[in-house]
C-alpha atoms as a PDB file:
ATOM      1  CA  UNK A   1     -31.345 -68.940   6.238  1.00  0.00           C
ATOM      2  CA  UNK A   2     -28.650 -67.018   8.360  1.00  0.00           C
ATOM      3  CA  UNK A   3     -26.927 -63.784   8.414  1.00  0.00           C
ATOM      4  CA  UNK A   4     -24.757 -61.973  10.157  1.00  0.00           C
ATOM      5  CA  UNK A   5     -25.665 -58.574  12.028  1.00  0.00           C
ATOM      6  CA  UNK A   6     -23.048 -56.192  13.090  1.00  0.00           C
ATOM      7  CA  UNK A   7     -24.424 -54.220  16.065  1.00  0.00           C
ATOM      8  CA  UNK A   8     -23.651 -54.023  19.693  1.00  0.00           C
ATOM      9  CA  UNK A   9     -27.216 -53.376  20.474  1.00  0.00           C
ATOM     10  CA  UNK A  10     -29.221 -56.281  21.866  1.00  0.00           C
ATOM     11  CA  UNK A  11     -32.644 -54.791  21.510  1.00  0.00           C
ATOM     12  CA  UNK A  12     -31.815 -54.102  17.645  1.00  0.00           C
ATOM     13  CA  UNK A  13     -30.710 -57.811  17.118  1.00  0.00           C
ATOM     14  CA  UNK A  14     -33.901 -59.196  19.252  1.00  0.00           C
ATOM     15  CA  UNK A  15     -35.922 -56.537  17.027  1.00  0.00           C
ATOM     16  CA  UNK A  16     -34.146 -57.616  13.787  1.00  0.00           C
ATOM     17  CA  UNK A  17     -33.939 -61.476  14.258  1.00  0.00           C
ATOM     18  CA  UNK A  18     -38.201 -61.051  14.669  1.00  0.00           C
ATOM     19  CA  UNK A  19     -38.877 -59.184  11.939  1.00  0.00           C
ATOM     20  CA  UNK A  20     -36.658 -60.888   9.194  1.00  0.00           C
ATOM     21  CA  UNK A  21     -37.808 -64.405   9.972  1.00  0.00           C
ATOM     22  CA  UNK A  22     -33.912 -65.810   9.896  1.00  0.00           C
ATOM     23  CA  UNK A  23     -30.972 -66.986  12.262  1.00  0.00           C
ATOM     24  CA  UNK A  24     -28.756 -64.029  13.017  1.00  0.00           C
ATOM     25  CA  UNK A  25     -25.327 -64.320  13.909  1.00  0.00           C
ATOM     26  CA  UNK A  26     -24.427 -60.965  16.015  1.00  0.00           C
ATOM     27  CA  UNK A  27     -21.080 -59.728  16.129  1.00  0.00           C
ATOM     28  CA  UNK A  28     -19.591 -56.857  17.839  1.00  0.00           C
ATOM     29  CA  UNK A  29     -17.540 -54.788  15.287  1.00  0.00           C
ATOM     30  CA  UNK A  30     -15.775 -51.169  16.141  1.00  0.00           C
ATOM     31  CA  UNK A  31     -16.051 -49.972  12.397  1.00  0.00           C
ATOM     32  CA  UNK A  32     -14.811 -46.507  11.472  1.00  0.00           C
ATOM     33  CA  UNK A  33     -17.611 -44.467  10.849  1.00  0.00           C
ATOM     34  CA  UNK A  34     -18.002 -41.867   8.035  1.00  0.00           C
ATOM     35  CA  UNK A  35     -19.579 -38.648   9.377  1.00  0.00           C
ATOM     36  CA  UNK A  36     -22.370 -37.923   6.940  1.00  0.00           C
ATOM     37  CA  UNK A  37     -25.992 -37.136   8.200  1.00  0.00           C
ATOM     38  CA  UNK A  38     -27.781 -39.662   5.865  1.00  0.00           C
ATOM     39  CA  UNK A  39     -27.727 -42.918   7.631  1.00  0.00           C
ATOM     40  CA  UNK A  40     -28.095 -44.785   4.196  1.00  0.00           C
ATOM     41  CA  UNK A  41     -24.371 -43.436   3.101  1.00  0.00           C
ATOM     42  CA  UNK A  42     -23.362 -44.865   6.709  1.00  0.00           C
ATOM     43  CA  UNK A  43     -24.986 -48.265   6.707  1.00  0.00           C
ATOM     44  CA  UNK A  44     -24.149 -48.769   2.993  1.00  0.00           C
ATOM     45  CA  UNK A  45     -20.215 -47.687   3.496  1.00  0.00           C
ATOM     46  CA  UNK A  46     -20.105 -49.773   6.918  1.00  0.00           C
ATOM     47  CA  UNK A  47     -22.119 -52.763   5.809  1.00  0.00           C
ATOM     48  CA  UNK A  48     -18.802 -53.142   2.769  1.00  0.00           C
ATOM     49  CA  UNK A  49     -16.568 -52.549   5.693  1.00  0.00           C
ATOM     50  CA  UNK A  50     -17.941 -55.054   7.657  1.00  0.00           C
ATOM     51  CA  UNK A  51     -18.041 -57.527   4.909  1.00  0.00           C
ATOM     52  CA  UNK A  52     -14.600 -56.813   4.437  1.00  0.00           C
ATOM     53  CA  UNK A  53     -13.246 -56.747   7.880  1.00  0.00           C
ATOM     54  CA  UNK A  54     -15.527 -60.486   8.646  1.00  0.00           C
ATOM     55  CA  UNK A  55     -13.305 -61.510   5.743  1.00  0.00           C
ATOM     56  CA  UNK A  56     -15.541 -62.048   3.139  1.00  0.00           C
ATOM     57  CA  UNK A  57     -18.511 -64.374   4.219  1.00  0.00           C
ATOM     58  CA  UNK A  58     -20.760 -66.138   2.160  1.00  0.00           C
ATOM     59  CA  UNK A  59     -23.548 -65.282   4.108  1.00  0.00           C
ATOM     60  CA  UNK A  60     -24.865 -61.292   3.635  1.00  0.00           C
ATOM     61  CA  UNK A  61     -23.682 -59.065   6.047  1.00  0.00           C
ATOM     62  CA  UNK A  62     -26.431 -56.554   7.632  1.00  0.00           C
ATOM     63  CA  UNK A  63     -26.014 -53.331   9.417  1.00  0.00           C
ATOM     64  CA  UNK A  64     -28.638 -50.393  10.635  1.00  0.00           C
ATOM     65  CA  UNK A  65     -28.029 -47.439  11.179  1.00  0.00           C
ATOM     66  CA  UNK A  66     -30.931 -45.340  12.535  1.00  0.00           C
ATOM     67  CA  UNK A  67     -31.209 -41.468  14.447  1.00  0.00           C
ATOM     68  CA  UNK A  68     -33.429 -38.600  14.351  1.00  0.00           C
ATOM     69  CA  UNK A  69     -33.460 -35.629  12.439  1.00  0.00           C
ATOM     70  CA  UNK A  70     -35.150 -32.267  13.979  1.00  0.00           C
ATOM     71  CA  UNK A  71     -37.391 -30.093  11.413  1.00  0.00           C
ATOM     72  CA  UNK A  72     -35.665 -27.020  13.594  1.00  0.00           C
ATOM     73  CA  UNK A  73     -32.232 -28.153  13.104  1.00  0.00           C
ATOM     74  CA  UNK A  74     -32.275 -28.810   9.718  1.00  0.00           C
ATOM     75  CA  UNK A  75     -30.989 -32.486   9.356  1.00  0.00           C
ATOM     76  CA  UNK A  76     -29.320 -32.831  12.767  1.00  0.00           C
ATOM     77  CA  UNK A  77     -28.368 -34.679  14.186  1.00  0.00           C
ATOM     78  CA  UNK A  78     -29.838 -37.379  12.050  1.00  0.00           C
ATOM     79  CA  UNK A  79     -26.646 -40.311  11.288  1.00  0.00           C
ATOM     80  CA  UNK A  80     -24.685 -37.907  14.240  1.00  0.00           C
ATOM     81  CA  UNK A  81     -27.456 -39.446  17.133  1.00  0.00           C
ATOM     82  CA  UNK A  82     -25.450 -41.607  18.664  1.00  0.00           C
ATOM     83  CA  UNK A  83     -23.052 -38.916  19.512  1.00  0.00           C
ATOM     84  CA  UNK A  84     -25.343 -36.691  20.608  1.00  0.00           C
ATOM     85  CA  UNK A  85     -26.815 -38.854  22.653  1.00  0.00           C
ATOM     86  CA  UNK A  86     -23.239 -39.748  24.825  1.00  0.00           C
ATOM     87  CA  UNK A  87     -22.662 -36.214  24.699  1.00  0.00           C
ATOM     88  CA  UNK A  88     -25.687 -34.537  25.940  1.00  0.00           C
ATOM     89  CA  UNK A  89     -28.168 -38.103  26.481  1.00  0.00           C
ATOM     90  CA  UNK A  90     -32.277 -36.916  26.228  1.00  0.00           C
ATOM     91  CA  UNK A  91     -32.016 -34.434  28.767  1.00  0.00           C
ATOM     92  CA  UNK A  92     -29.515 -32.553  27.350  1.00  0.00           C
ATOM     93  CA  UNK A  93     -31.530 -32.410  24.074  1.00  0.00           C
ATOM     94  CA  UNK A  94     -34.430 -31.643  24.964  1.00  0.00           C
ATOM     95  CA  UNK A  95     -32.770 -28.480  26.948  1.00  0.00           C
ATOM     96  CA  UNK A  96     -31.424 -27.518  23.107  1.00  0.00           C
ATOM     97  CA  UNK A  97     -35.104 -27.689  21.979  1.00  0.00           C
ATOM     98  CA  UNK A  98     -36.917 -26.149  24.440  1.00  0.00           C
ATOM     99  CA  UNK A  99     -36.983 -22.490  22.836  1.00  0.00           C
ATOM    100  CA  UNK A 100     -37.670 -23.815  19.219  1.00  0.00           C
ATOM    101  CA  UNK A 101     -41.206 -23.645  18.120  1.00  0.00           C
ATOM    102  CA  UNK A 102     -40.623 -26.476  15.222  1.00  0.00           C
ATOM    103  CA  UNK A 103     -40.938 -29.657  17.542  1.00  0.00           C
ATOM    104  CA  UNK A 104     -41.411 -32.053  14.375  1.00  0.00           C
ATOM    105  CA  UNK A 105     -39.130 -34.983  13.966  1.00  0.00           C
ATOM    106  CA  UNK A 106     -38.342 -37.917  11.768  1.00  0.00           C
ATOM    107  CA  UNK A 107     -37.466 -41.010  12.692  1.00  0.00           C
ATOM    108  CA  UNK A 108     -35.203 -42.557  10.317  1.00  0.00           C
ATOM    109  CA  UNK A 109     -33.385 -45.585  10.109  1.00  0.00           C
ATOM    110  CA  UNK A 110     -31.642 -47.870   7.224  1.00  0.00           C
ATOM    111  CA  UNK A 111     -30.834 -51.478   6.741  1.00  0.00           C
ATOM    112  CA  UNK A 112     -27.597 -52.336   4.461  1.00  0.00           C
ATOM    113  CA  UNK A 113     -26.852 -55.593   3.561  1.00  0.00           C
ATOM    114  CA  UNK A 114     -23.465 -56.314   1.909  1.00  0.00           C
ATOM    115  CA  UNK A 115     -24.355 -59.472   0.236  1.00  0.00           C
ATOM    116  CA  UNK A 116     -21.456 -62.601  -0.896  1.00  0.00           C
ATOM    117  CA  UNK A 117     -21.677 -61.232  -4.491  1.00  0.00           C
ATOM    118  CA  UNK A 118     -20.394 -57.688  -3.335  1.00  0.00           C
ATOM    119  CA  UNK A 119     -23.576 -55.656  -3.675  1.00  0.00           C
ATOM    120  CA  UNK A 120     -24.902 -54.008  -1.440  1.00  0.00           C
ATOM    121  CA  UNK A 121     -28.481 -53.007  -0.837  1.00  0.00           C
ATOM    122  CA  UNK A 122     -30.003 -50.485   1.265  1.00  0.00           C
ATOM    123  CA  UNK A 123     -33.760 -50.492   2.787  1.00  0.00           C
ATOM    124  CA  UNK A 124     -34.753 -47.169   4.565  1.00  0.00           C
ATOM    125  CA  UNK A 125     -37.309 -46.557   7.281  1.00  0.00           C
ATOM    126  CA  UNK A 126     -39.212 -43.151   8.420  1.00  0.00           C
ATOM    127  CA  UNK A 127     -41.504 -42.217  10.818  1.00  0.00           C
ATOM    128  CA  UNK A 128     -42.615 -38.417  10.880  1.00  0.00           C
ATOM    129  CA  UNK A 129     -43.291 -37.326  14.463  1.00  0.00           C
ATOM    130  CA  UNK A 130     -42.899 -34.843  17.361  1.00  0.00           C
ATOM    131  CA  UNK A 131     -40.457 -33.988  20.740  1.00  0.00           C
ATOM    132  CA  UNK A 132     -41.849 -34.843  23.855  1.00  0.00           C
ATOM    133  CA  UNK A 133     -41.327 -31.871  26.274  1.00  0.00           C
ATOM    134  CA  UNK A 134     -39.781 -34.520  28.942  1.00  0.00           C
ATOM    135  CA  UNK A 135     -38.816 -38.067  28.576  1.00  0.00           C
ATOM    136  CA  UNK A 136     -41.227 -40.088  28.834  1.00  0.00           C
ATOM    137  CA  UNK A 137     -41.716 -43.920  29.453  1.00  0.00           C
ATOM    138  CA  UNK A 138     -39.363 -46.661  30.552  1.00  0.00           C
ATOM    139  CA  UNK A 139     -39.480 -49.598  27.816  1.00  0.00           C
ATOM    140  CA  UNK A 140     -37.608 -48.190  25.356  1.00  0.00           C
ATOM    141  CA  UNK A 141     -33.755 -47.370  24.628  1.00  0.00           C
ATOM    142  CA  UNK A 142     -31.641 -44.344  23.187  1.00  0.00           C
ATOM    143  CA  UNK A 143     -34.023 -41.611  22.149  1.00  0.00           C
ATOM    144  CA  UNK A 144     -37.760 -43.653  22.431  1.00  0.00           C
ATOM    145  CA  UNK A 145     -38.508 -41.517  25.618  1.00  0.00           C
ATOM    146  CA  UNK A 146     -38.574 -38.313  23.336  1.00  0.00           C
ATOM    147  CA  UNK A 147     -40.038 -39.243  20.215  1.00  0.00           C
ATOM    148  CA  UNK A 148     -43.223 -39.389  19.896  1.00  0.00           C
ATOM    149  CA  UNK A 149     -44.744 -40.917  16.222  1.00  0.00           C
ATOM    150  CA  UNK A 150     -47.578 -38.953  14.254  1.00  0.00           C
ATOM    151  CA  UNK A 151     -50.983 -40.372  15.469  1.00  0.00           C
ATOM    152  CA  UNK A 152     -49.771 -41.438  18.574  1.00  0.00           C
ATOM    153  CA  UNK A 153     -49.900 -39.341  22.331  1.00  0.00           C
ATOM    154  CA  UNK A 154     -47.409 -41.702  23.263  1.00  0.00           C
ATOM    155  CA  UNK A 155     -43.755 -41.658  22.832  1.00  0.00           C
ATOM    156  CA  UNK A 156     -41.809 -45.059  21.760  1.00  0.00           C
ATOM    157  CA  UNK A 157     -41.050 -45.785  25.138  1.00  0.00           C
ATOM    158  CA  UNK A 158     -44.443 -45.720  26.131  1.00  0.00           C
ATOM    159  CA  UNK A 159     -45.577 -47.509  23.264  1.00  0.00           C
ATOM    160  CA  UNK A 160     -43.531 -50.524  24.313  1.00  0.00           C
ATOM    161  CA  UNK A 161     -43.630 -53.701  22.047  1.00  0.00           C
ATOM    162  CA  UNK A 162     -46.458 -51.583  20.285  1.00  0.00           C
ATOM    163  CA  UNK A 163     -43.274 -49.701  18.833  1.00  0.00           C
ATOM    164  CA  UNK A 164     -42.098 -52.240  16.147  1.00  0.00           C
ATOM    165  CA  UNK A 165     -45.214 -52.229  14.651  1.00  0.00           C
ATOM    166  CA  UNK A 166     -44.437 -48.693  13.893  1.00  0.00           C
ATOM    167  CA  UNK A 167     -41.027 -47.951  14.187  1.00  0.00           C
ATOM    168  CA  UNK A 168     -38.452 -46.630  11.468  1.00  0.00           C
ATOM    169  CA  UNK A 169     -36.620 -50.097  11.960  1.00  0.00           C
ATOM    170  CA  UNK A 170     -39.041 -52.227  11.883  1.00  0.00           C
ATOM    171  CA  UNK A 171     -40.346 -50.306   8.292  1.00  0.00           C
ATOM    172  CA  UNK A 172     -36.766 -50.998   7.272  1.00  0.00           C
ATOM    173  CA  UNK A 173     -36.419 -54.210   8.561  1.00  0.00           C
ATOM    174  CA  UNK A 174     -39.171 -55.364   6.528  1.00  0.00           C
ATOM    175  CA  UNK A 175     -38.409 -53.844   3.196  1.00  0.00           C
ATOM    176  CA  UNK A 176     -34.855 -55.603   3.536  1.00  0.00           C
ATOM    177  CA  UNK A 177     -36.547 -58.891   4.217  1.00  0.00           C
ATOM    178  CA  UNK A 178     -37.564 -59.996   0.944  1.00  0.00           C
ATOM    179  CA  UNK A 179     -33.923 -59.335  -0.152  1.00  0.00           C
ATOM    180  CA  UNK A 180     -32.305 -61.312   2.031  1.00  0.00           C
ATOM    181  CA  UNK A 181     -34.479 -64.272   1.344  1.00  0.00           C
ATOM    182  CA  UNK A 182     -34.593 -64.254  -2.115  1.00  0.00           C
ATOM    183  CA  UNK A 183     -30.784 -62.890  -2.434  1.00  0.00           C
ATOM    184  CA  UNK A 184     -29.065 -59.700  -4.194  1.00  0.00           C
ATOM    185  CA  UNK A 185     -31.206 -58.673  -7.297  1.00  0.00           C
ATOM    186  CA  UNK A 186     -28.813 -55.659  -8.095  1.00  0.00           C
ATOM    187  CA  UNK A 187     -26.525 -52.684  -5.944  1.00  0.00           C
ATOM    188  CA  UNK A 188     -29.236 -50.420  -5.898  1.00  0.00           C
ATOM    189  CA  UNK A 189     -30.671 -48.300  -3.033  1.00  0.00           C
ATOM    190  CA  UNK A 190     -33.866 -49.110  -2.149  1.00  0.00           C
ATOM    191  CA  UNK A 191     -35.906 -47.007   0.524  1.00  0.00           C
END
């Protein structure tokens, strides 16, 4: 089995090829972005634009889309991460955080996969957790030094390769697994 994954992010395609047990073909696509905080309206939209764009492959077409969502900011920046991130990287957030009281957080991520029929399916992830008060940890990427998952003292950085058997991707990952194996059952969203 193969697929192709639309992502820039090495770590996510190492992460991804693992988990869903097939040959992944990564390619590098700028796709406009709709500007919605649910990441499941933005991986479903770009996973049909990326179908699209690839020029209609028969093999299914996955994308992820992941960020975290602050109980004090109600929803941010959630499917906005990545530009908060450039913007004001770890540090920067953290600073915004450091007078609210409500340090919860969810980790949240979803896997779309536009499929050679034209469906497309959508697998989400969570993981309910907490704000570090400084970053923490050096074997992660993006917002792992921050994050730190309920149970755990640790933050995903610290966690290491322990992550993925806990992360918000990796949950995803594995509900969209059986789907791409045994192909598109219907155009539903699944999470």
């Amino acid at each position: 089995m193969e697929a192709i994954f639309v992502t820039s992010n090495h770590n996510k395609s190492r992460e991804a090829e693992e988990i869903l047990g097939v040959e992944l073909r990564v390619v590098d696509l700028d796709l406009p972005e709709m500007q919605d905080l649910d990441v499941a309206q933005v991986a479903a939209v770009k996973a049909a634009s990326a179908r699209e764009v690839l020029g209609e492959p028969d093999l299914p077409v996955l994308v992820e889309d992941s960020g975290i969502v602050f109980g004090a900011w109600n929803g941010l920046p959630g499917a906005l991460t990545k530009w908060f991130l450039a913007s004001v990287r770890n540090e920067g957030i953290l600073k915004m955080l450091q007078k609210e009281e409500d340090r919860s957080a969810r980790a949240v991520c979803a896997v779309a996969i536009a499929f050679a029929s034209g469906s497309v399916r959508v697998f989400a992830g969570e993981v309910r957790g907490s704000i570090a008060f400084e970053p923490r940890g050096e074997r992660g990427f993006g917002w792992d030094p921050i994050f730190i998952p309920d149970g755990y003292t640790e933050t995903y950085a610290e966690l290491g390769p322990r992550k993925h058997e806990v992360s918000h991707r990796a949950r995803a990952l594995y509900a969209a697994r059986e789907a791409l194996h045994d192909g598109p059952e219907d155009a539903s969203f699944v999470g």
